[in-house]
N, C-alpha and C. Protein backbone atom coordinates (compact mmCIF):
# COMPACT_ATOMS: atom_id res chain seq x y z
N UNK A 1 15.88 135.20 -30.98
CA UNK A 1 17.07 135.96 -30.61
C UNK A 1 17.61 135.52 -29.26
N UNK A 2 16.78 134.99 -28.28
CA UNK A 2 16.95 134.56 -27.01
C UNK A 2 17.90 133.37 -27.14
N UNK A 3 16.96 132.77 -27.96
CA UNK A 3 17.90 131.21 -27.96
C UNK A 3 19.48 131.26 -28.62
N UNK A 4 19.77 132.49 -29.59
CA UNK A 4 20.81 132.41 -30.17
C UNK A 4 21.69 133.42 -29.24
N UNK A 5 21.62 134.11 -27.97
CA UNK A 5 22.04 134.63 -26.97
C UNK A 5 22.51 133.14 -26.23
N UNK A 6 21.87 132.83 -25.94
CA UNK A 6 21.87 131.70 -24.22
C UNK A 6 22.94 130.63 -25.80
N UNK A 7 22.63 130.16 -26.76
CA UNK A 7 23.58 129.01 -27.31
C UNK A 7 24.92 130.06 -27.65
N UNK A 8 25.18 131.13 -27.73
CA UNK A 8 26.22 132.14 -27.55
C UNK A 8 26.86 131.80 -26.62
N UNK A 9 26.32 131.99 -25.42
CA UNK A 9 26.70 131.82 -23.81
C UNK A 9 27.29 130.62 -23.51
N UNK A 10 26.76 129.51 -23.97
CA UNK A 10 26.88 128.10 -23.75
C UNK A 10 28.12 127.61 -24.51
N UNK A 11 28.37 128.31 -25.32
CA UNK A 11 29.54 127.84 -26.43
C UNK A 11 30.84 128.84 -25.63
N UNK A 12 30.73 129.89 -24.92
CA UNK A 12 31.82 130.42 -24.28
C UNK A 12 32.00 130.00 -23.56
N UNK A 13 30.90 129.20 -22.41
CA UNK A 13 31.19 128.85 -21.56
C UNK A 13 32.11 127.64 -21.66
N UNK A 14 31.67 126.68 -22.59
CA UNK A 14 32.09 125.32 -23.29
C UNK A 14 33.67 125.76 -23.46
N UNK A 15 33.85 127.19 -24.17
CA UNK A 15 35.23 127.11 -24.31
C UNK A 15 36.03 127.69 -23.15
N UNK A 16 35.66 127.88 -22.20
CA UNK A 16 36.34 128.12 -21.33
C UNK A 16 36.67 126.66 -20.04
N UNK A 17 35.85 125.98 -20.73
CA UNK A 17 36.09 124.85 -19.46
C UNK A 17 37.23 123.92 -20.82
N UNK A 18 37.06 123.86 -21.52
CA UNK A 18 37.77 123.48 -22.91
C UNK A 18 39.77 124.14 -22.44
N UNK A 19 39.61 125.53 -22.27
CA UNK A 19 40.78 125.86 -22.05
C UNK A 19 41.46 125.58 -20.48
N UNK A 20 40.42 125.66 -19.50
CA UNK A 20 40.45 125.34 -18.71
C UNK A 20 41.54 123.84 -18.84
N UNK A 21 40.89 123.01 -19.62
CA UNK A 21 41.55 121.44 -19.70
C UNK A 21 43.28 121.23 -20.41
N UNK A 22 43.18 122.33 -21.51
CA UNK A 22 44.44 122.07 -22.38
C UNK A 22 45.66 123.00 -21.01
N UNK A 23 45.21 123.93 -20.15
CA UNK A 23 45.87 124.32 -19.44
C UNK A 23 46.38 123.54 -18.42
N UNK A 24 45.56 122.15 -17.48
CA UNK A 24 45.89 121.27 -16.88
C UNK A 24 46.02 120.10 -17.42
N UNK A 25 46.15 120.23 -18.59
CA UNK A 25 47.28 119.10 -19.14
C UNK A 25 48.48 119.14 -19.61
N UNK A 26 48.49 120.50 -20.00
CA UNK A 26 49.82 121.51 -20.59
C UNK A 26 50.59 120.84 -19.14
N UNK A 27 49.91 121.24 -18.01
CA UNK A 27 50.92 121.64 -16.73
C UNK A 27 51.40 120.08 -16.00
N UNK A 28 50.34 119.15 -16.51
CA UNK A 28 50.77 117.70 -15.81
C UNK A 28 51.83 117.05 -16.89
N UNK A 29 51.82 117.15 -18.45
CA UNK A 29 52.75 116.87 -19.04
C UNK A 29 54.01 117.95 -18.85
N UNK A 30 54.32 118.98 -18.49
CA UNK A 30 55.22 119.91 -18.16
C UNK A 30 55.68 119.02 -16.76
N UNK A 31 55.48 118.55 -16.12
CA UNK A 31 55.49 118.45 -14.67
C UNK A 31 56.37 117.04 -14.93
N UNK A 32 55.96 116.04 -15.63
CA UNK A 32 56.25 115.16 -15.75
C UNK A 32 57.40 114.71 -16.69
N UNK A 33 58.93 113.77 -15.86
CA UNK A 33 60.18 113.61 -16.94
C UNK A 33 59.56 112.30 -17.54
N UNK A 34 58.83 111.53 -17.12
CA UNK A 34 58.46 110.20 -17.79
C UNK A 34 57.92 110.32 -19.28
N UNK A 35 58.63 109.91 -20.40
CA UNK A 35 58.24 110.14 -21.96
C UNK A 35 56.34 109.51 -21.88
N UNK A 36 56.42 108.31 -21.79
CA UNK A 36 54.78 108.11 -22.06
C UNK A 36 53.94 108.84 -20.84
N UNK A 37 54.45 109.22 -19.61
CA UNK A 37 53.30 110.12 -18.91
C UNK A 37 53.12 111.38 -19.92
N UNK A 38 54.36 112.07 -19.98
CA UNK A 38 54.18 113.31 -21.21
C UNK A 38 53.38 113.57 -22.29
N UNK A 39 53.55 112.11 -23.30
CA UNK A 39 52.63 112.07 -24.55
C UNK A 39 51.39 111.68 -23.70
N UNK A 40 51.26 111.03 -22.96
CA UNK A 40 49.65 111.09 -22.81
C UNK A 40 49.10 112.14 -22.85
N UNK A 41 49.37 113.15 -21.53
CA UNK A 41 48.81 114.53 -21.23
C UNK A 41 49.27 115.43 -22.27
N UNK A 42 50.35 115.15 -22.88
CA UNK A 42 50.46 116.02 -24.41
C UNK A 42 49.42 115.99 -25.08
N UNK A 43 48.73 114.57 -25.57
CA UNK A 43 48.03 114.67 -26.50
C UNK A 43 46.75 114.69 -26.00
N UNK A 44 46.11 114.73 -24.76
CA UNK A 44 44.92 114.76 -24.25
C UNK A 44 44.78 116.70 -24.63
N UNK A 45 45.81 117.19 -24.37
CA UNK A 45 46.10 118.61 -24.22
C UNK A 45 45.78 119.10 -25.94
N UNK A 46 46.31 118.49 -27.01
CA UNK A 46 45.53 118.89 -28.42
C UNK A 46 44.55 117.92 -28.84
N UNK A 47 44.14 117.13 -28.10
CA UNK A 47 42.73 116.99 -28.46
C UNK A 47 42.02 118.61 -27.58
N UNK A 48 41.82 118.73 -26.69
CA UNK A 48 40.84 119.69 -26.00
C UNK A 48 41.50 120.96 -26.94
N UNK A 49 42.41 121.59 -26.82
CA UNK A 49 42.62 122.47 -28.05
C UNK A 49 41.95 122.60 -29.59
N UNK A 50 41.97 121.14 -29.80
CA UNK A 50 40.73 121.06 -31.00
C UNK A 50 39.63 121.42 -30.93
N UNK A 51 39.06 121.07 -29.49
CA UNK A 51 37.96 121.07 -29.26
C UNK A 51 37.22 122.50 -28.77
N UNK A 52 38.62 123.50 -28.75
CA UNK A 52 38.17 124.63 -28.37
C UNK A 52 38.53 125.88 -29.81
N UNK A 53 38.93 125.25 -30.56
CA UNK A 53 39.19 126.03 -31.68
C UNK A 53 37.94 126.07 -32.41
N UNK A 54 37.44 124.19 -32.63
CA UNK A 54 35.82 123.85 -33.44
C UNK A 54 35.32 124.80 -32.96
N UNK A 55 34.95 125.30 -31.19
CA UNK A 55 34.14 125.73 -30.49
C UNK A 55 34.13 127.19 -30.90
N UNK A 56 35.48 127.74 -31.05
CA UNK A 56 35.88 129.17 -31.26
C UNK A 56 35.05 129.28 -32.69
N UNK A 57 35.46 128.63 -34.01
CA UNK A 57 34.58 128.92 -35.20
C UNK A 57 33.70 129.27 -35.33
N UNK A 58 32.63 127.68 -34.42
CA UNK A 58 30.85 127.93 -34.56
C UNK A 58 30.76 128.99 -33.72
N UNK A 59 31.17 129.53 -32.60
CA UNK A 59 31.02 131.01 -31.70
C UNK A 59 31.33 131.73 -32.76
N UNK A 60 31.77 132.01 -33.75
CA UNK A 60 32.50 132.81 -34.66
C UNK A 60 30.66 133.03 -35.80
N UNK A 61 30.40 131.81 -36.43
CA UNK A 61 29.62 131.43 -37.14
C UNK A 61 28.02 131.86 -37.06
N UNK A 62 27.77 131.74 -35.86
CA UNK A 62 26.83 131.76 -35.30
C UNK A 62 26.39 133.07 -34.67
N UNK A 63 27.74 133.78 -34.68
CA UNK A 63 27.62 135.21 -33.98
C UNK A 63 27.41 136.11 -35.70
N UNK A 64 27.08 135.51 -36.61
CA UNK A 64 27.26 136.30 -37.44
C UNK A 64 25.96 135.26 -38.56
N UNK A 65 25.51 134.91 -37.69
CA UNK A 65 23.93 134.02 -38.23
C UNK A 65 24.15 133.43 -39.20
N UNK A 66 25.38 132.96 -39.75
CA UNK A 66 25.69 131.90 -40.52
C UNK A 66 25.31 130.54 -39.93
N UNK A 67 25.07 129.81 -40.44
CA UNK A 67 24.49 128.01 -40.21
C UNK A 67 25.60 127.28 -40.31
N UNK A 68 26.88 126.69 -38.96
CA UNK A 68 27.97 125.92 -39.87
C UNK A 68 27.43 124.70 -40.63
N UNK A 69 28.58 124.22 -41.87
CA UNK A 69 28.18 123.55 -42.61
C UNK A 69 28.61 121.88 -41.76
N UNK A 70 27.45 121.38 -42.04
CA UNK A 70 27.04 119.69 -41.97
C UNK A 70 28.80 118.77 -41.78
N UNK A 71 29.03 119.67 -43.46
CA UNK A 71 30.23 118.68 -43.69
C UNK A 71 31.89 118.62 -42.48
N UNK A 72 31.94 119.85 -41.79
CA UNK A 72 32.72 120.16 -40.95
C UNK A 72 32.29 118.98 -39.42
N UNK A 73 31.60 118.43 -39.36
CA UNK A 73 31.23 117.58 -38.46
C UNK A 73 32.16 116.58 -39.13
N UNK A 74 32.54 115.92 -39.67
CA UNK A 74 33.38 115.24 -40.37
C UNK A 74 34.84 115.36 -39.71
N UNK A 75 35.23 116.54 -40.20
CA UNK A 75 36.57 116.57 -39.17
C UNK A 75 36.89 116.42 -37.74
N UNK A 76 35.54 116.18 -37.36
CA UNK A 76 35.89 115.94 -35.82
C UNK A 76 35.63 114.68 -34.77
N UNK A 77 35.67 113.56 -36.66
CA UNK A 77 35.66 111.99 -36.33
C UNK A 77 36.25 111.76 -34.95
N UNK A 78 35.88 110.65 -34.05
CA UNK A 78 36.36 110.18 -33.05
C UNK A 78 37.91 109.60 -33.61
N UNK A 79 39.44 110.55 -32.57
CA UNK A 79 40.16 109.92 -32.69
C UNK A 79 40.61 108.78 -32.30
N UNK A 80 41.91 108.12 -32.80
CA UNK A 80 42.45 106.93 -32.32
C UNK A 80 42.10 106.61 -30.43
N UNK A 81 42.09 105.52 -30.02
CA UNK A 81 41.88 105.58 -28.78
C UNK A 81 43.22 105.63 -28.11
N UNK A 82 43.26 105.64 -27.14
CA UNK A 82 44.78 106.18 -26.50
C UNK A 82 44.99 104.32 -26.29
N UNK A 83 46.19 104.22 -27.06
CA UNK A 83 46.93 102.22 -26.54
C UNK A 83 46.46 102.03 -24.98
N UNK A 84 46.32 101.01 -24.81
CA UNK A 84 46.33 100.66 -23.57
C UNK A 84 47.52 100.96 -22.17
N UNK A 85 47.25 100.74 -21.04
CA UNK A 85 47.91 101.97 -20.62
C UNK A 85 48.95 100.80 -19.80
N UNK A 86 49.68 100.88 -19.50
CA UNK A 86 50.53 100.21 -19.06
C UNK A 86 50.65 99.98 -17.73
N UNK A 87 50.91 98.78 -16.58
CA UNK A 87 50.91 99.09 -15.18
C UNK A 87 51.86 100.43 -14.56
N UNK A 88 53.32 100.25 -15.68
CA UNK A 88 54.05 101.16 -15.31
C UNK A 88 53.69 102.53 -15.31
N UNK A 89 52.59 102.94 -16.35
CA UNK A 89 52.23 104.35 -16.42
C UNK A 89 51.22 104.28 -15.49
N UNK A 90 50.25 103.43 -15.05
CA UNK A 90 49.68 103.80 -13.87
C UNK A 90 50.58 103.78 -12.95
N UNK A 91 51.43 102.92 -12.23
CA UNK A 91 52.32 102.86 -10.79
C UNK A 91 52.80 104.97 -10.77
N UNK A 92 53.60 105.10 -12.08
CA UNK A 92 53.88 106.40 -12.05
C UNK A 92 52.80 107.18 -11.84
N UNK A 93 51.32 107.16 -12.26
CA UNK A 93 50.31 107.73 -11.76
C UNK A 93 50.16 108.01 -10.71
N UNK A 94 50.04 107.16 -10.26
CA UNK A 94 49.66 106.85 -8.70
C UNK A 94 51.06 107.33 -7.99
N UNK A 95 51.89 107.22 -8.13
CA UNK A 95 52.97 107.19 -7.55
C UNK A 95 53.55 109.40 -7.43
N UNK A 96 52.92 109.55 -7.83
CA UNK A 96 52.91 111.47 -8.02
C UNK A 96 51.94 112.02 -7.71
N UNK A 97 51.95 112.24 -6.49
CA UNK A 97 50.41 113.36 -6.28
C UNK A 97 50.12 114.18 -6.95
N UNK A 98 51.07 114.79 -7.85
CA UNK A 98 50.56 116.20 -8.65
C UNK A 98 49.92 115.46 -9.97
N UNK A 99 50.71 114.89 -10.34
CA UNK A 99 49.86 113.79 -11.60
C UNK A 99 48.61 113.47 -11.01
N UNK A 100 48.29 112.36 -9.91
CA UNK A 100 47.11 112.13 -9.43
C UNK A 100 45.97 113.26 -9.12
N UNK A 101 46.76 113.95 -8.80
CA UNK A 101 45.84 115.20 -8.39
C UNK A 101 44.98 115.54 -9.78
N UNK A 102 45.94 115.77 -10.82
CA UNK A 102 45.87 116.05 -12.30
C UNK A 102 44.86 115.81 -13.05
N UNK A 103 44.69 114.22 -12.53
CA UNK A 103 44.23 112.93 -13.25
C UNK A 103 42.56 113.23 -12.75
N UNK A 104 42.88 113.50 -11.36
CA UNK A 104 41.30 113.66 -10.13
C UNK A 104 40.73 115.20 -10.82
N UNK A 105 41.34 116.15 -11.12
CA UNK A 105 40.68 117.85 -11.60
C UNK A 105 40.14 117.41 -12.80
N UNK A 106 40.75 116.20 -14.01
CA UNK A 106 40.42 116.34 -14.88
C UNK A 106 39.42 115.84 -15.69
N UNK A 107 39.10 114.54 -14.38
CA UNK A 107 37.70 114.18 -14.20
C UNK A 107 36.84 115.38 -14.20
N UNK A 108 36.73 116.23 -13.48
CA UNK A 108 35.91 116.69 -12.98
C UNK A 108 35.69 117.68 -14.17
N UNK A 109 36.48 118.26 -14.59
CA UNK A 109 36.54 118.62 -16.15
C UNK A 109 35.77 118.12 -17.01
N UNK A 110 36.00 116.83 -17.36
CA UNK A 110 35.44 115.91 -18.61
C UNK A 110 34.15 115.85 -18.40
N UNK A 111 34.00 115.73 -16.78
CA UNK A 111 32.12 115.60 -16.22
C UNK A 111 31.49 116.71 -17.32
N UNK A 112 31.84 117.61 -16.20
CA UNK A 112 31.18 119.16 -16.63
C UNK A 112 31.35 119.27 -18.10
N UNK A 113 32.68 118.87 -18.91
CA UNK A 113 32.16 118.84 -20.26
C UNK A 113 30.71 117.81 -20.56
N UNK A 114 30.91 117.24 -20.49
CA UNK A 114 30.10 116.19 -21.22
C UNK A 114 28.49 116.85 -20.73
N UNK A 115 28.27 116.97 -19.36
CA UNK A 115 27.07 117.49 -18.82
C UNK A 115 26.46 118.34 -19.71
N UNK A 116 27.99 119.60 -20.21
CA UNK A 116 27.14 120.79 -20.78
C UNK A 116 27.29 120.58 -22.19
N UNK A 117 27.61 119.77 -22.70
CA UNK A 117 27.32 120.03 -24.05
C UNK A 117 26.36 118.81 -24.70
N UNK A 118 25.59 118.11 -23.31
CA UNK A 118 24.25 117.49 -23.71
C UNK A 118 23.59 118.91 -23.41
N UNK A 119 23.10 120.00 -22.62
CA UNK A 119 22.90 120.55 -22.15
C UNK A 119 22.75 121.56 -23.74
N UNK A 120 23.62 121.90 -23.95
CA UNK A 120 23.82 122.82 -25.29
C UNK A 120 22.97 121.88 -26.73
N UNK A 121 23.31 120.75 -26.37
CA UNK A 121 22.50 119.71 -27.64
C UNK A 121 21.26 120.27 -27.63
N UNK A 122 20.77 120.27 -26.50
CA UNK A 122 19.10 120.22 -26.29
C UNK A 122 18.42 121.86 -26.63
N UNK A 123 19.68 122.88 -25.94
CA UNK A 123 19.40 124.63 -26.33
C UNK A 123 18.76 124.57 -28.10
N UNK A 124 19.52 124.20 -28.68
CA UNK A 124 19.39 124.52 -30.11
C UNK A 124 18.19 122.99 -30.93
N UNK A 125 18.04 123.80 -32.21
CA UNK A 125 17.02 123.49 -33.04
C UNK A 125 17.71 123.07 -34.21
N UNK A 126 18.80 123.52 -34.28
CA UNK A 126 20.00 123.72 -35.61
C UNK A 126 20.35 121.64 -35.11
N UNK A 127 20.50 121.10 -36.45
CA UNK A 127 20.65 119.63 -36.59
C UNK A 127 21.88 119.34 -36.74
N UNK A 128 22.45 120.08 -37.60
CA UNK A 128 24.35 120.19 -37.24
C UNK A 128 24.64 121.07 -35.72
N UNK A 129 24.06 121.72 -35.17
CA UNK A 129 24.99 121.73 -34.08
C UNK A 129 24.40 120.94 -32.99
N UNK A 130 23.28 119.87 -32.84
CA UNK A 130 22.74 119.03 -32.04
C UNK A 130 23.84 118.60 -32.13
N UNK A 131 24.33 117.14 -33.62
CA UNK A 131 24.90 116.96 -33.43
C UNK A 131 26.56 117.31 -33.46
N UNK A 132 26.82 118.16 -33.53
CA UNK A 132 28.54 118.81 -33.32
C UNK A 132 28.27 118.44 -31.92
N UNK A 133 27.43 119.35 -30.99
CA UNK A 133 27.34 118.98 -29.43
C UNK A 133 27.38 117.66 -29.04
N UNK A 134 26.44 116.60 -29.78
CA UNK A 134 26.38 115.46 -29.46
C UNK A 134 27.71 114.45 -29.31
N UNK A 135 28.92 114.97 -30.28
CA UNK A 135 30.12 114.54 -30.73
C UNK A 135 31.04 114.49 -29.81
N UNK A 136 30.80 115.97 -29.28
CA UNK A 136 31.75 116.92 -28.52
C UNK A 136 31.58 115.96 -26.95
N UNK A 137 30.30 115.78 -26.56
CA UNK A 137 29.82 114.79 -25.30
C UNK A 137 30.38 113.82 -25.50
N UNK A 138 30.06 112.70 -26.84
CA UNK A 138 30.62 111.86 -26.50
C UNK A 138 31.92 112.01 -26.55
N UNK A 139 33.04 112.74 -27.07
CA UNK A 139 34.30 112.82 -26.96
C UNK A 139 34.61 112.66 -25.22
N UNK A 140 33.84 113.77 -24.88
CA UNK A 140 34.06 113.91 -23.20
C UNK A 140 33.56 112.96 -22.32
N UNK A 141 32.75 112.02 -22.88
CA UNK A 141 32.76 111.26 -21.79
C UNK A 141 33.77 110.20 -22.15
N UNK A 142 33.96 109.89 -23.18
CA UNK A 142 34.97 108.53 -23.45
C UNK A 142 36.38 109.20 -22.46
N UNK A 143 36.91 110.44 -22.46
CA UNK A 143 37.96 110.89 -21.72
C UNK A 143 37.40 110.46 -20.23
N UNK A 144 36.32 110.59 -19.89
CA UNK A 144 36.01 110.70 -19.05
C UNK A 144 36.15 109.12 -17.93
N UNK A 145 36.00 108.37 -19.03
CA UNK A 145 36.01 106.88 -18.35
C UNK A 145 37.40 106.33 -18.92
N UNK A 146 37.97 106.76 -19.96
CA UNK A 146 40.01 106.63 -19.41
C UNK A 146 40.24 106.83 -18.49
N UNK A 147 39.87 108.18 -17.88
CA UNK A 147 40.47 108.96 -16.75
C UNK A 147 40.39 108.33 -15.55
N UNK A 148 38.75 107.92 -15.58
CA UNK A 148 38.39 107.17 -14.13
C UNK A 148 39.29 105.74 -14.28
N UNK A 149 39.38 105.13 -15.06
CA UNK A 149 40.12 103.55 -15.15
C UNK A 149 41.44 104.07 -14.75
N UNK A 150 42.10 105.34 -15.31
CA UNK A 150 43.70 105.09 -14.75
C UNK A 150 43.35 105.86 -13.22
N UNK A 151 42.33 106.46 -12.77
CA UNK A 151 42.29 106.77 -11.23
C UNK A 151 42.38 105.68 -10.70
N UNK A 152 41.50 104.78 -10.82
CA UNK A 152 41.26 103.59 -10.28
C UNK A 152 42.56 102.54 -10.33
N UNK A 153 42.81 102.62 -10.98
CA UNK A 153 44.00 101.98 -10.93
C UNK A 153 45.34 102.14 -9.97
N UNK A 154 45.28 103.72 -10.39
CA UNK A 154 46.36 104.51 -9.58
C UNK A 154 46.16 104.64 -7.85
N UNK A 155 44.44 105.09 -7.86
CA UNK A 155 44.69 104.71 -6.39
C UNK A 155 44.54 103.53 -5.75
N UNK A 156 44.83 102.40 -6.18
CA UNK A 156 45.07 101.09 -5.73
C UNK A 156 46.54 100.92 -5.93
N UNK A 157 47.23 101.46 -7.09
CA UNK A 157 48.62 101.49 -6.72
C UNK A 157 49.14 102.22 -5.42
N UNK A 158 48.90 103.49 -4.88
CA UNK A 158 48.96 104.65 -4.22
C UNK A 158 48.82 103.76 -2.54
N UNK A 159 47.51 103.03 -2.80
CA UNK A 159 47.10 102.42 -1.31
C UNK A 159 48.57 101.35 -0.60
N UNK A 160 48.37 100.61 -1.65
CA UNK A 160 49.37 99.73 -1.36
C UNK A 160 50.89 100.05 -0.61
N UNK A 161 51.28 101.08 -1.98
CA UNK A 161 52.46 101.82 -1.49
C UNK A 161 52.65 102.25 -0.06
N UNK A 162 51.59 103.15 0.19
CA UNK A 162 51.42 103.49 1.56
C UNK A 162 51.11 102.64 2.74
N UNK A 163 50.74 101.15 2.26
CA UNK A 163 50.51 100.47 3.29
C UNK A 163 49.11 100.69 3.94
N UNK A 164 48.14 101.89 3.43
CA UNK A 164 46.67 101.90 3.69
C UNK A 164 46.08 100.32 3.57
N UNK A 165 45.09 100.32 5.08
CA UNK A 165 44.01 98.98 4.99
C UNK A 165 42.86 99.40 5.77
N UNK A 166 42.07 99.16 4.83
CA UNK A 166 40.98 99.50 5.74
C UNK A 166 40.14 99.07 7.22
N UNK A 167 39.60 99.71 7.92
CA UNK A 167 39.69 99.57 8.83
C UNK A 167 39.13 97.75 9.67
């Protein structure tokens, strides 16, 4: 009963850092007139929505000692990868602190996802939700190392602009 308390806990928590994400991407594609900055953070914004609806079910499932089924891992194949990103959509990166800023919270986001839902893998005994968790990680870290490549990028665009050299 303990363990199905604390993997309770872990799956709210999951969805709250989940909403946490579709909310700061909602607000960097809102923020932004550039069409491909938009669809990016548009669609980063319903992937994590997916990812908090799956989450909402098995919280649903599980609160009611049902076992989700195997086959629902299926729908939550790794999507398309995002095209390659363009200098111009980094320069605009870099070139908007609120975007950059965006880009820097949402790292920190993807971390903490990925952290806790190895974290949640390991809580449970259940083999479909090892791996659902296992899925869900790697989803978050692959965001996780887009994110850092267009930081990286951006703040080398950002430096320049400003004329920063180190000392």
């Amino acid at each position: 009963m303990a363990q199905k308390e604390e993997l309770l806990r872990s799956i709210k928590k999951a969805m709250q850092g989940e909403m946490d994400s579709v909310t700061l991407y909602a607000n960097a594609a809102a923020h932004s007139q550039d069409p491909e900055v938009r669809e990016f953070f548009s669609a980063r914004r319903e992937e994590e929505r997916r990812h908090y609806n799956y989450l909402l079910k098995y919280y649903q499932e599980i609160a009611q000692d049902k076992c989700p089924p195997e086959e629902e891992l299926a729908a939550l194949q790794q999507p398309n990868l995002h095209p390659m990103f363009s200098a111009a959509f980094v320069q605009r990166i870099g070139a908007d602190q609120y975007l950059f800023s965006a880009i820097s919270t949402a790292l920190l986001l993807e971390k903490d996802a990925f952290e806790h839902y190895h974290k949640c893998s390991l809580l449970t005994d259940n083999i479909t939700l090892q791996s659902f968790f296992g899925l869900l990680e790697k989803w978050e870290i692959r965001h996780y190392d887009e994110l850092l490549g267009i930081q990286k990028d951006a703040e080398i665009y950002y430096w320049e602009q400003n004329n920063f050299e180190p000392f």
